[in-house]
PDB file of N, CA and C in Angstrom:
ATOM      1  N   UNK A   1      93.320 125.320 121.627  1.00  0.00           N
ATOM      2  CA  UNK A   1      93.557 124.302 120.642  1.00  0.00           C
ATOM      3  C   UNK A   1      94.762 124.687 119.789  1.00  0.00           C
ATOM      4  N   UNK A   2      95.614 123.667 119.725  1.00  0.00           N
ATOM      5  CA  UNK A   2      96.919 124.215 119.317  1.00  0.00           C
ATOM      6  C   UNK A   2      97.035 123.777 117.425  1.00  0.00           C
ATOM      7  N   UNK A   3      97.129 124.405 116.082  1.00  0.00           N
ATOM      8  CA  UNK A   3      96.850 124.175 115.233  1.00  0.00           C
ATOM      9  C   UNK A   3      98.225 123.514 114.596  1.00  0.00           C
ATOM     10  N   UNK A   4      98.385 123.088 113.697  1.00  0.00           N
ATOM     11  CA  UNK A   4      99.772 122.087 112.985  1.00  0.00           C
ATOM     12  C   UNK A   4     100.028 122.882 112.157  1.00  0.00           C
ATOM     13  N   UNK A   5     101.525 122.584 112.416  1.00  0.00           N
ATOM     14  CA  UNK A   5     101.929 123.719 111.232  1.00  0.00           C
ATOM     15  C   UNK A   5     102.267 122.931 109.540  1.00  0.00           C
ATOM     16  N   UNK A   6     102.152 123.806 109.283  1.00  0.00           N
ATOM     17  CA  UNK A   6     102.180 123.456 107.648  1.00  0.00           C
ATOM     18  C   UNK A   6     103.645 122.596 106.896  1.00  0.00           C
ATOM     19  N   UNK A   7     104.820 122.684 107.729  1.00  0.00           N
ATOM     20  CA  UNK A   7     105.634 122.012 107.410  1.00  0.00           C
ATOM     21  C   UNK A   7     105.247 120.292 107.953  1.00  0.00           C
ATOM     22  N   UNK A   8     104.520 119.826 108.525  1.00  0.00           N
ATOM     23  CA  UNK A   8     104.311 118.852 109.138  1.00  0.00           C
ATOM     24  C   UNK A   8     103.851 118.319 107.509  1.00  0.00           C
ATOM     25  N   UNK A   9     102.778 118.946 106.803  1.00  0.00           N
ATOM     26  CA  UNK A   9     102.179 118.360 106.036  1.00  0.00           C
ATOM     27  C   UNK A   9     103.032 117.845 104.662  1.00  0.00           C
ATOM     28  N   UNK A  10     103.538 118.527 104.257  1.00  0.00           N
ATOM     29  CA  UNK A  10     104.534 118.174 103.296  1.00  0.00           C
ATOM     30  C   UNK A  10     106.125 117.345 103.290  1.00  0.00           C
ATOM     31  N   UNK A  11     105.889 116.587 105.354  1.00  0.00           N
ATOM     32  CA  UNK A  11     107.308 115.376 105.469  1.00  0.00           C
ATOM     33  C   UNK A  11     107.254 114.641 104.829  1.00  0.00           C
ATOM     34  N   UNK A  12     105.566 114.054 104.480  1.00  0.00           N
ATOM     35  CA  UNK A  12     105.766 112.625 103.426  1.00  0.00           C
ATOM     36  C   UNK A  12     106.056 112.948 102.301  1.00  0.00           C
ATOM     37  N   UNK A  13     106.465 113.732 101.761  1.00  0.00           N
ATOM     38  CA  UNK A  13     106.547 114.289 100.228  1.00  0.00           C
ATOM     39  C   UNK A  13     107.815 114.747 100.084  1.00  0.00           C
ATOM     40  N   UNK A  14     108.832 114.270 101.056  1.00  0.00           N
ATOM     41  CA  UNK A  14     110.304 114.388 101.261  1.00  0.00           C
ATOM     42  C   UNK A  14     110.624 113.490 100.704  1.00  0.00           C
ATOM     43  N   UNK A  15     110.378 112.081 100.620  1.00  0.00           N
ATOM     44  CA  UNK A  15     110.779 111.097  99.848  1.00  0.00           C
ATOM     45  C   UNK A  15     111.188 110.794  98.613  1.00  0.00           C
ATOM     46  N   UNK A  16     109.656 111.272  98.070  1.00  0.00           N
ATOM     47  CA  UNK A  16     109.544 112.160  96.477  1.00  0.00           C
ATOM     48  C   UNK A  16     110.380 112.926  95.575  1.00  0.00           C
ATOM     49  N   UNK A  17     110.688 113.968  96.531  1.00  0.00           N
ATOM     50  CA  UNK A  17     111.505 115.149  96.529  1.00  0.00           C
ATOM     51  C   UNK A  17     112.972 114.641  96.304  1.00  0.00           C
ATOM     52  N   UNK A  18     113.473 113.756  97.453  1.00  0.00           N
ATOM     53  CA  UNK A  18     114.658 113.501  97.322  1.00  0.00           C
ATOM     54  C   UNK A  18     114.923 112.644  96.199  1.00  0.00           C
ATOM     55  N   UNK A  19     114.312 111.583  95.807  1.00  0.00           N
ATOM     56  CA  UNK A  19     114.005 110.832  94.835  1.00  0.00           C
ATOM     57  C   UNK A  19     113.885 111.379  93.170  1.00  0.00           C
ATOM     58  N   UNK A  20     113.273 113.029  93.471  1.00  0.00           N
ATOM     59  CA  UNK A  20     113.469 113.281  92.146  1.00  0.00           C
ATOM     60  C   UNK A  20     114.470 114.478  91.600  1.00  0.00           C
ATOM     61  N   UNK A  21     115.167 114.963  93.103  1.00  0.00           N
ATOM     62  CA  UNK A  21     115.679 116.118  92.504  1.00  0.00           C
ATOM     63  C   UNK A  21     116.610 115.811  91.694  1.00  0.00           C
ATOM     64  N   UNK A  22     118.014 114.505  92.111  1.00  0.00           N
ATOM     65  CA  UNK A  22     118.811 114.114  91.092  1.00  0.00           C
ATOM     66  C   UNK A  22     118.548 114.118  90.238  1.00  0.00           C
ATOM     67  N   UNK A  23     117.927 113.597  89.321  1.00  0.00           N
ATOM     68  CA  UNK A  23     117.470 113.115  87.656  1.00  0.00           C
ATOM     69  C   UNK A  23     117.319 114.728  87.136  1.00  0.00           C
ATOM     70  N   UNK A  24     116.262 115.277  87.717  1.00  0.00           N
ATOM     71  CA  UNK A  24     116.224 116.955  87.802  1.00  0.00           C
ATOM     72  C   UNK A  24     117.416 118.271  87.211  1.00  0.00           C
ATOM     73  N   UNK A  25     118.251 117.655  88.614  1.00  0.00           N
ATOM     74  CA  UNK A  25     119.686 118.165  88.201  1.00  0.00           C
ATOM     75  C   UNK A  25     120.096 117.997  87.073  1.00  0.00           C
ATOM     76  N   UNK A  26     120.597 116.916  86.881  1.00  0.00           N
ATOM     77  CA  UNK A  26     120.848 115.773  86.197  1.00  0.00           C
ATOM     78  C   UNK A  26     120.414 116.855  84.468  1.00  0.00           C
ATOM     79  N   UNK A  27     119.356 116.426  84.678  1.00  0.00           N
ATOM     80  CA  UNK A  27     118.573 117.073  82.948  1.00  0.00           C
ATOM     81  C   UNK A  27     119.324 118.321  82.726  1.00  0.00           C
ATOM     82  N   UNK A  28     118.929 119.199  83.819  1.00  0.00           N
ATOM     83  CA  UNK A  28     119.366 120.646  84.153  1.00  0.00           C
ATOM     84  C   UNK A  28     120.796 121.205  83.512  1.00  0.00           C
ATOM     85  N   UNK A  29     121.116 120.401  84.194  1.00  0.00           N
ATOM     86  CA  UNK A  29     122.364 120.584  84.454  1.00  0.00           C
ATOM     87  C   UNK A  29     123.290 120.184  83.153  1.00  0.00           C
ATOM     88  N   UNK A  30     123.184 119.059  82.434  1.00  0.00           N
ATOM     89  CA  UNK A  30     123.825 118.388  81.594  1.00  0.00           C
ATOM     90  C   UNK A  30     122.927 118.042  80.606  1.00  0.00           C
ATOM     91  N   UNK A  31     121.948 118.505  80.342  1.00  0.00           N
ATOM     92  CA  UNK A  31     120.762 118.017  78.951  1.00  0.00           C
ATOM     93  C   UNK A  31     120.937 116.868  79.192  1.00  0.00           C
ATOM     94  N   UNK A  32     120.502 116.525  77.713  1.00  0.00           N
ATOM     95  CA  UNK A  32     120.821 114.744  76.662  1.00  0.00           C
ATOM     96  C   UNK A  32     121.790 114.004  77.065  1.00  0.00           C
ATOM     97  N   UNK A  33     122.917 114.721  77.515  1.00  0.00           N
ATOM     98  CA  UNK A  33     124.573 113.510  77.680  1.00  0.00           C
ATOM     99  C   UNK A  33     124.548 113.375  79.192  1.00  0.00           C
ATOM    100  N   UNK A  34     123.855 114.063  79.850  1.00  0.00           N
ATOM    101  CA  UNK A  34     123.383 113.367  81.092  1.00  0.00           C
ATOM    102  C   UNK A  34     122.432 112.197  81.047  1.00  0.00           C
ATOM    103  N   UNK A  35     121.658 112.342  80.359  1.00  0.00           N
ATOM    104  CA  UNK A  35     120.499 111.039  80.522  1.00  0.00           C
ATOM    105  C   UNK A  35     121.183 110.380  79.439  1.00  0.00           C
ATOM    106  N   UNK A  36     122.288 109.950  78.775  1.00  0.00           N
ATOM    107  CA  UNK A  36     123.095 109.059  78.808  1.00  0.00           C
ATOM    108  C   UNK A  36     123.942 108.620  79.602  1.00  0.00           C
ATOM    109  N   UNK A  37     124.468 109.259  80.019  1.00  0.00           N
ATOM    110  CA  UNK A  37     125.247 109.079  81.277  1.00  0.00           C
ATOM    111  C   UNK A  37     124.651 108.177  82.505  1.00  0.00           C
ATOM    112  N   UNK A  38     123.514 109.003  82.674  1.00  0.00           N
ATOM    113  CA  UNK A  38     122.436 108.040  83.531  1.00  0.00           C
ATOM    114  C   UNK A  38     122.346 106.565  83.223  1.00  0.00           C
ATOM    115  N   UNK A  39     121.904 106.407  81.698  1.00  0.00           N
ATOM    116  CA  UNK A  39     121.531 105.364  81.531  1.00  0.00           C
ATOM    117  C   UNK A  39     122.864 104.210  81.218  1.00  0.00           C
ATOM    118  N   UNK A  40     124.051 104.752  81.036  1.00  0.00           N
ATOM    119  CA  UNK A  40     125.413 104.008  81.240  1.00  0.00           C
ATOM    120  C   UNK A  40     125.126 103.618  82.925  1.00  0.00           C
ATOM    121  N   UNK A  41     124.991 104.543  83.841  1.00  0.00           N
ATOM    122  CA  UNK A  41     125.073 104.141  84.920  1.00  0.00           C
ATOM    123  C   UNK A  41     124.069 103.098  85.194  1.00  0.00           C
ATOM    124  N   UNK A  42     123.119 103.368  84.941  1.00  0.00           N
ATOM    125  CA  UNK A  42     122.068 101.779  85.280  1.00  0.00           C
ATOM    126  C   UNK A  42     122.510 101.008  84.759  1.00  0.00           C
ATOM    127  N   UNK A  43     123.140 100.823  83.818  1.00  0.00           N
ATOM    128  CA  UNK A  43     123.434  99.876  82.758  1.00  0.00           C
ATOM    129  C   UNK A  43     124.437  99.253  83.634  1.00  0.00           C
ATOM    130  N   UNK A  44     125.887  99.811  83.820  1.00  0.00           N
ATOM    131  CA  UNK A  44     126.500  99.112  84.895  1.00  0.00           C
ATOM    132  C   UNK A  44     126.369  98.417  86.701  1.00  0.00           C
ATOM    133  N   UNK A  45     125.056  98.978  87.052  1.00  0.00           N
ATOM    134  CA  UNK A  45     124.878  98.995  88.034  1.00  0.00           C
ATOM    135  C   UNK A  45     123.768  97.648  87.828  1.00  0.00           C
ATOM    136  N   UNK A  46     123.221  97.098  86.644  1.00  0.00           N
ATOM    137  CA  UNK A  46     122.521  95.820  86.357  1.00  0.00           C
ATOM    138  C   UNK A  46     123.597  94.528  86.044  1.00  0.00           C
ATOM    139  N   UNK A  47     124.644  94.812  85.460  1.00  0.00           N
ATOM    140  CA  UNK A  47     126.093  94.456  85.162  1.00  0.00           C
ATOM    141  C   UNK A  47     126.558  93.698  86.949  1.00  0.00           C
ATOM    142  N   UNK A  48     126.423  94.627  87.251  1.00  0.00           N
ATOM    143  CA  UNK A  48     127.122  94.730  89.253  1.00  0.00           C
ATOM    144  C   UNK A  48     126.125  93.877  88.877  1.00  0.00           C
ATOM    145  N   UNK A  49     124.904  93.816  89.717  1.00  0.00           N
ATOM    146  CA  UNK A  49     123.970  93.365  90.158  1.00  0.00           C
ATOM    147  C   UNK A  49     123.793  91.816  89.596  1.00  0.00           C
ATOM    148  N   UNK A  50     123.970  90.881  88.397  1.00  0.00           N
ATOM    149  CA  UNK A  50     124.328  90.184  87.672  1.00  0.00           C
ATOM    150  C   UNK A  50     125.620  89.405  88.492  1.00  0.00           C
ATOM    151  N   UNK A  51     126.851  90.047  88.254  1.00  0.00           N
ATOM    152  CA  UNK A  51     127.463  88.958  88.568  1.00  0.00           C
ATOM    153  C   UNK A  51     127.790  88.681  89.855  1.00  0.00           C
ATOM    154  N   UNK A  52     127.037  89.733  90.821  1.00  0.00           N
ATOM    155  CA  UNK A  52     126.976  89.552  92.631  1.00  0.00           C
ATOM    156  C   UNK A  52     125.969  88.462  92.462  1.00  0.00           C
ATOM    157  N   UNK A  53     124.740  88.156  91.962  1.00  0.00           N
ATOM    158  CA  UNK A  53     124.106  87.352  92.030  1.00  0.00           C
ATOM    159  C   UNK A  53     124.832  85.675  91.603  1.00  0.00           C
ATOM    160  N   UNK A  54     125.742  85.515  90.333  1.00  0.00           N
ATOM    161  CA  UNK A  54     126.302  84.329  90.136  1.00  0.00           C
ATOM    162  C   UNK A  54     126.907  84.025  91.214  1.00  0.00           C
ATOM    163  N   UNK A  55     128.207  85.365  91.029  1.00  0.00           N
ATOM    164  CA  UNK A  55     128.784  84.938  92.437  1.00  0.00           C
ATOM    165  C   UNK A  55     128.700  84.358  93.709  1.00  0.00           C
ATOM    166  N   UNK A  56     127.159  85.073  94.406  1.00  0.00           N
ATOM    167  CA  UNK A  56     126.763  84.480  95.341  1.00  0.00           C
ATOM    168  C   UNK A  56     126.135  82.418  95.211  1.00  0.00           C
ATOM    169  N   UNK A  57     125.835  82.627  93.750  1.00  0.00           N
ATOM    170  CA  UNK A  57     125.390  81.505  93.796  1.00  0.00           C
ATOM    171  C   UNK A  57     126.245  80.450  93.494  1.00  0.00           C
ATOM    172  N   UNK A  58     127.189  80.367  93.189  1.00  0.00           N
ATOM    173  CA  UNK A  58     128.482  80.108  92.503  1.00  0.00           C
ATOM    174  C   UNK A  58     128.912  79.551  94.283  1.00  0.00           C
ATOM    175  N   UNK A  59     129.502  80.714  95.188  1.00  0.00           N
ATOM    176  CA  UNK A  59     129.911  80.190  96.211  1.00  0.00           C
ATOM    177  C   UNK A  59     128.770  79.305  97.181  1.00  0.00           C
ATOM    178  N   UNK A  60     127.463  79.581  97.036  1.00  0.00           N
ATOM    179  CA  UNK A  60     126.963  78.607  97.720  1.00  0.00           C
ATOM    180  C   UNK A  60     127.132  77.288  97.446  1.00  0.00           C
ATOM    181  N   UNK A  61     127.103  76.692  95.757  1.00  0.00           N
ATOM    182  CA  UNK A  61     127.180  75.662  95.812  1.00  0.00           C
ATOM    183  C   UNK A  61     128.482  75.035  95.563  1.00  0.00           C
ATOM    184  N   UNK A  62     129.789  76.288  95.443  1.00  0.00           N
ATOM    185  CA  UNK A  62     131.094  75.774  96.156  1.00  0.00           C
ATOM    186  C   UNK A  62     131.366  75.181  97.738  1.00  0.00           C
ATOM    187  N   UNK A  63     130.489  76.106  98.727  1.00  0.00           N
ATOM    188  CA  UNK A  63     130.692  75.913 100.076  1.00  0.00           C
ATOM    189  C   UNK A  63     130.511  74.814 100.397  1.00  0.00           C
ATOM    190  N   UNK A  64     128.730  74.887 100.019  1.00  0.00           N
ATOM    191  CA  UNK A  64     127.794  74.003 100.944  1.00  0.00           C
ATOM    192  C   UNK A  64     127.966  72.897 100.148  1.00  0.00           C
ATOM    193  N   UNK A  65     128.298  72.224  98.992  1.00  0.00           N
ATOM    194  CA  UNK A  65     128.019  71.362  97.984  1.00  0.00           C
ATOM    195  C   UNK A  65     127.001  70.784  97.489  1.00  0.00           C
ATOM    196  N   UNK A  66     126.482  69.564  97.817  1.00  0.00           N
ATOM    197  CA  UNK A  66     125.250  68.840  97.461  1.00  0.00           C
ATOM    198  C   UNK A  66     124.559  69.092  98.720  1.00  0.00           C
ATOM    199  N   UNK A  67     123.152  69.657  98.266  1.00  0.00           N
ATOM    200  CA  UNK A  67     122.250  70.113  99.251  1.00  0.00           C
ATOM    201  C   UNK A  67     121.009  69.391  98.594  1.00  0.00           C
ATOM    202  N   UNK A  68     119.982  69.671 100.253  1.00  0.00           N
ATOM    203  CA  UNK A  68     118.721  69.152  99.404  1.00  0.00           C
ATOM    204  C   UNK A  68     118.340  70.031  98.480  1.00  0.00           C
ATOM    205  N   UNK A  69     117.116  68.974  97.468  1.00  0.00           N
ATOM    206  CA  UNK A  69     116.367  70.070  96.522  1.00  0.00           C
ATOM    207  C   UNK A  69     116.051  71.046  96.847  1.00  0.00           C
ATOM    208  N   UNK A  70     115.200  71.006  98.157  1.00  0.00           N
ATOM    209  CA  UNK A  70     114.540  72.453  97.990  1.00  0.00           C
ATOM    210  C   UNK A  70     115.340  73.818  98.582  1.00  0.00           C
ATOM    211  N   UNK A  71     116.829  73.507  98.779  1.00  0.00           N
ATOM    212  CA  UNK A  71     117.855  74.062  98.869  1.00  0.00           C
ATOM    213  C   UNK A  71     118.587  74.966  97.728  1.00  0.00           C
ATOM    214  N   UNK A  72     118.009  73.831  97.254  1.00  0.00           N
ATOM    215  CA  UNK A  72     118.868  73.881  95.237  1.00  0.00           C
ATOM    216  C   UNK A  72     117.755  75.183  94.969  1.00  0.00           C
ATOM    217  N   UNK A  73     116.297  74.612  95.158  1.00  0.00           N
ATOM    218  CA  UNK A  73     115.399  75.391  94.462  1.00  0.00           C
ATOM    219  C   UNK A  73     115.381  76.656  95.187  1.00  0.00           C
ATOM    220  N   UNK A  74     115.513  76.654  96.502  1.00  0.00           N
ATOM    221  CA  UNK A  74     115.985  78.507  96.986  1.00  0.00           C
ATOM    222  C   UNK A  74     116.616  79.151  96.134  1.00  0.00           C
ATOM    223  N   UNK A  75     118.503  78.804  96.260  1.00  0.00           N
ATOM    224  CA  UNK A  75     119.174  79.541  95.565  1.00  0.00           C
ATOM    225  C   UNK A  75     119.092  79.590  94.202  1.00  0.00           C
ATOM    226  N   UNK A  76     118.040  78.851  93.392  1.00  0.00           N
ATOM    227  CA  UNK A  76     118.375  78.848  91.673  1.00  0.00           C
ATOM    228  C   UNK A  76     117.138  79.938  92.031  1.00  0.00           C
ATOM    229  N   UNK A  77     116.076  80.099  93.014  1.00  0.00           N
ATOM    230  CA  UNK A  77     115.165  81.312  92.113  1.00  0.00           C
ATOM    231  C   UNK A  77     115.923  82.510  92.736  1.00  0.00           C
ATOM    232  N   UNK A  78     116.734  82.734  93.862  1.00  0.00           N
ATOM    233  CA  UNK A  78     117.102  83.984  94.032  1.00  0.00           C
ATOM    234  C   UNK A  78     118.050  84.464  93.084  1.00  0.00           C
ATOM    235  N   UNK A  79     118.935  83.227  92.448  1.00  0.00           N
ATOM    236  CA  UNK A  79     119.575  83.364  91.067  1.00  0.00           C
ATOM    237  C   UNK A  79     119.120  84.340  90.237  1.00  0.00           C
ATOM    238  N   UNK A  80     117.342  83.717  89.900  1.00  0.00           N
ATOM    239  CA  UNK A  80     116.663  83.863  88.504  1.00  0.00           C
ATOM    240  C   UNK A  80     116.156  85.552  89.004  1.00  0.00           C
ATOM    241  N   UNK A  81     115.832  86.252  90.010  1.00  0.00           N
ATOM    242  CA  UNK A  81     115.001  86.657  90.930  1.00  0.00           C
ATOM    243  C   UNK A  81     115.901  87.987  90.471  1.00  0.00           C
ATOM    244  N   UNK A  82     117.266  87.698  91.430  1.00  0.00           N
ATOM    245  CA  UNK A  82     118.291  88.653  90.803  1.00  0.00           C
ATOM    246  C   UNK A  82     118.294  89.298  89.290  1.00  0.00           C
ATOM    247  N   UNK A  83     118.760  88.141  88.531  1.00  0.00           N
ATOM    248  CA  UNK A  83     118.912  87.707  87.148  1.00  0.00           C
ATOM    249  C   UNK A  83     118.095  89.086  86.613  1.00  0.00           C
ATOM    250  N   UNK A  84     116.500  88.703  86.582  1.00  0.00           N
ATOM    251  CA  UNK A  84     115.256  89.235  86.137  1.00  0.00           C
ATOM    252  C   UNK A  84     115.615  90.654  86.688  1.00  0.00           C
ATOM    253  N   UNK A  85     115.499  91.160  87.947  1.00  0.00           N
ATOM    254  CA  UNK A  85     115.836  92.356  88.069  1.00  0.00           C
ATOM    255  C   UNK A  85     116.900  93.131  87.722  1.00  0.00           C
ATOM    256  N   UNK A  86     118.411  92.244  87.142  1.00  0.00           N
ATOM    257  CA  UNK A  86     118.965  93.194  86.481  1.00  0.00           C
ATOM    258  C   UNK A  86     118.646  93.301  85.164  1.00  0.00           C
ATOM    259  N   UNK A  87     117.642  92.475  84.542  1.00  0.00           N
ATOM    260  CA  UNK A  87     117.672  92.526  83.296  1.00  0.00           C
ATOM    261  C   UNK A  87     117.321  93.909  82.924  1.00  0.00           C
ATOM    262  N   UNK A  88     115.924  93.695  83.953  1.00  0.00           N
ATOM    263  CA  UNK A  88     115.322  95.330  83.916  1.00  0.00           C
ATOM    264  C   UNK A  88     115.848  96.274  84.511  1.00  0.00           C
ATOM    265  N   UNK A  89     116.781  96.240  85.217  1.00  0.00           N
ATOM    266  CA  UNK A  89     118.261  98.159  85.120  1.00  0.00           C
ATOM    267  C   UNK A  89     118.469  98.021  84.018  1.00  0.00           C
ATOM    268  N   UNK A  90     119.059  97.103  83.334  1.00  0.00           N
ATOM    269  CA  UNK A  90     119.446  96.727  81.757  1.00  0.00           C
ATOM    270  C   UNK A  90     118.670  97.633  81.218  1.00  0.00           C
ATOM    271  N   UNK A  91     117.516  97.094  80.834  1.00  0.00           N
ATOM    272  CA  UNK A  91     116.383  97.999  79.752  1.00  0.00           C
ATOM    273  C   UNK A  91     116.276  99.261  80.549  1.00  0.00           C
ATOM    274  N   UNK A  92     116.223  99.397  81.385  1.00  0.00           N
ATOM    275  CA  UNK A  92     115.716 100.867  81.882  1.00  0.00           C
ATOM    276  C   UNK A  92     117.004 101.987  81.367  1.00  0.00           C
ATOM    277  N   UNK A  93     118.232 101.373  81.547  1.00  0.00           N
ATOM    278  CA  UNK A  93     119.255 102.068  81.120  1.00  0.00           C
ATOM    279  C   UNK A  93     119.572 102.140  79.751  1.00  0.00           C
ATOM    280  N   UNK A  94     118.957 101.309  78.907  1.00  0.00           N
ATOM    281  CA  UNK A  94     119.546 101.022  77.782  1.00  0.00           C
ATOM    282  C   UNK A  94     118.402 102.356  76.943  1.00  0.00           C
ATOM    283  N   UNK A  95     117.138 102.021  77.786  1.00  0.00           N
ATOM    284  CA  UNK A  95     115.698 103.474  77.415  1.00  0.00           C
ATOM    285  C   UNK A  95     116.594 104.467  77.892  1.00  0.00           C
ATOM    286  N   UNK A  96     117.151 104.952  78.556  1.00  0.00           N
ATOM    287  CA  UNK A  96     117.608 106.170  79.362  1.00  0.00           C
ATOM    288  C   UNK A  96     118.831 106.643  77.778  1.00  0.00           C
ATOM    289  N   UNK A  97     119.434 105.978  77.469  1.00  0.00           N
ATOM    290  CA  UNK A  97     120.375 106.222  76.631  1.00  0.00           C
ATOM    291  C   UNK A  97     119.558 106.538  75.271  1.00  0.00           C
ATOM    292  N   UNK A  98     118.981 105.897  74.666  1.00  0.00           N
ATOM    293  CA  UNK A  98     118.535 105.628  73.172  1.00  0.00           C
ATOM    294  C   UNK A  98     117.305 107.305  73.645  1.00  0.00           C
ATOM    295  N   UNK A  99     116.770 107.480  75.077  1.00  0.00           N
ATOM    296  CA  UNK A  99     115.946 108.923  74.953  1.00  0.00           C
ATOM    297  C   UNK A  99     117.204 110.081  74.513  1.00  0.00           C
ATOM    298  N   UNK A 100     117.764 109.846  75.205  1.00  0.00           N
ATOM    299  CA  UNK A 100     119.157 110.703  75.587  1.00  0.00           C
ATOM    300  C   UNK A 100     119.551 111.185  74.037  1.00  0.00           C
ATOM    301  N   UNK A 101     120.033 110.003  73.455  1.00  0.00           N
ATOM    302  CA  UNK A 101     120.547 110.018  72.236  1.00  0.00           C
ATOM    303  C   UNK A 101     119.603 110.346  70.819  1.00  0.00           C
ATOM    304  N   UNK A 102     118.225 110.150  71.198  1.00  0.00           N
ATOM    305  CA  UNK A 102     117.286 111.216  70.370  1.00  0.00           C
ATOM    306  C   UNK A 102     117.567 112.312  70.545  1.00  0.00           C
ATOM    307  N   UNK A 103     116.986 112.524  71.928  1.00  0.00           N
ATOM    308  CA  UNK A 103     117.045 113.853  72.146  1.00  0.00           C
ATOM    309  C   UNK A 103     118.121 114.802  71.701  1.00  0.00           C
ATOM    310  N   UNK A 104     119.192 114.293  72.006  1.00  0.00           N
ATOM    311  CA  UNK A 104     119.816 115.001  71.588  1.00  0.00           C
ATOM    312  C   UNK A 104     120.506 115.814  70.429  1.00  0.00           C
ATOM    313  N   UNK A 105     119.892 114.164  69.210  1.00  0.00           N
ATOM    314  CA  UNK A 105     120.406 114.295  67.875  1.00  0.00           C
ATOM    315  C   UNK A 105     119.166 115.351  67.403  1.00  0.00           C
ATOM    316  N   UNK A 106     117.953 115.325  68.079  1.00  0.00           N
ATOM    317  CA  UNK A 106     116.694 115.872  66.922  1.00  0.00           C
ATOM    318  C   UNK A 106     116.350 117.217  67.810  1.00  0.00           C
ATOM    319  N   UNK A 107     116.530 117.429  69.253  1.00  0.00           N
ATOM    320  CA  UNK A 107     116.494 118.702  69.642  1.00  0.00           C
ATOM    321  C   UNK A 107     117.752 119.380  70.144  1.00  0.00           C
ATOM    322  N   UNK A 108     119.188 118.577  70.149  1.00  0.00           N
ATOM    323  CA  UNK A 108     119.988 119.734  70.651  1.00  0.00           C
ATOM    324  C   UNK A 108     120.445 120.143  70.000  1.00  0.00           C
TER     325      UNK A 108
END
């Protein structure tokens, strides 16, 4: 009977791993003005995310022009859909900064 080796058990927990070492670094490496930094970066990366979404919606109803409703109603919720999810990089980045910027004023 041939037994499994122990690296087998810990592949799903590669995901994790990769997922958290950045931020990790990140702290490590650069304290407080990193997790501002961070949170500038979400912040722009909800920014991106925002006006790829107009854009896209912008040229659909340049291309295609008058479409049916429930055409209309696709692209206005992937609009809103977008929209909503950058709001929240927004806040997540805007938390990432204002921790950052405690932190740094009251413990560094």
């Amino acid at each position: 009977m041939r037994s499994q080796s122990d690296s087998l058990l810990v592949l799903p927990l590669l995901p994790i791993f990769l997922i958290g070492v950045p931020p990790m670094l990140l702290f490590s490496l650069l304290g407080f003005p990193g997790i501002v930094i961070l949170g500038v970066l979400l912040i722009c990366v909800g920014l991106t995310e925002r006006l790829e979404a107009n854009s896209d919606f912008n040229q659909q109803i340049i291309v295609h022009g008058y479409t049916r409703q429930s055409e209309r109603n696709l692209q206005a919720s992937t609009l809103h859909s977008a929209t909503r999810f950058a709001t929240l990089v927004d806040l997540a980045g805007a938390g990432l900064i204002a921790v950052g910027l405690v932190g740094f004023y009251y413990l560094g």
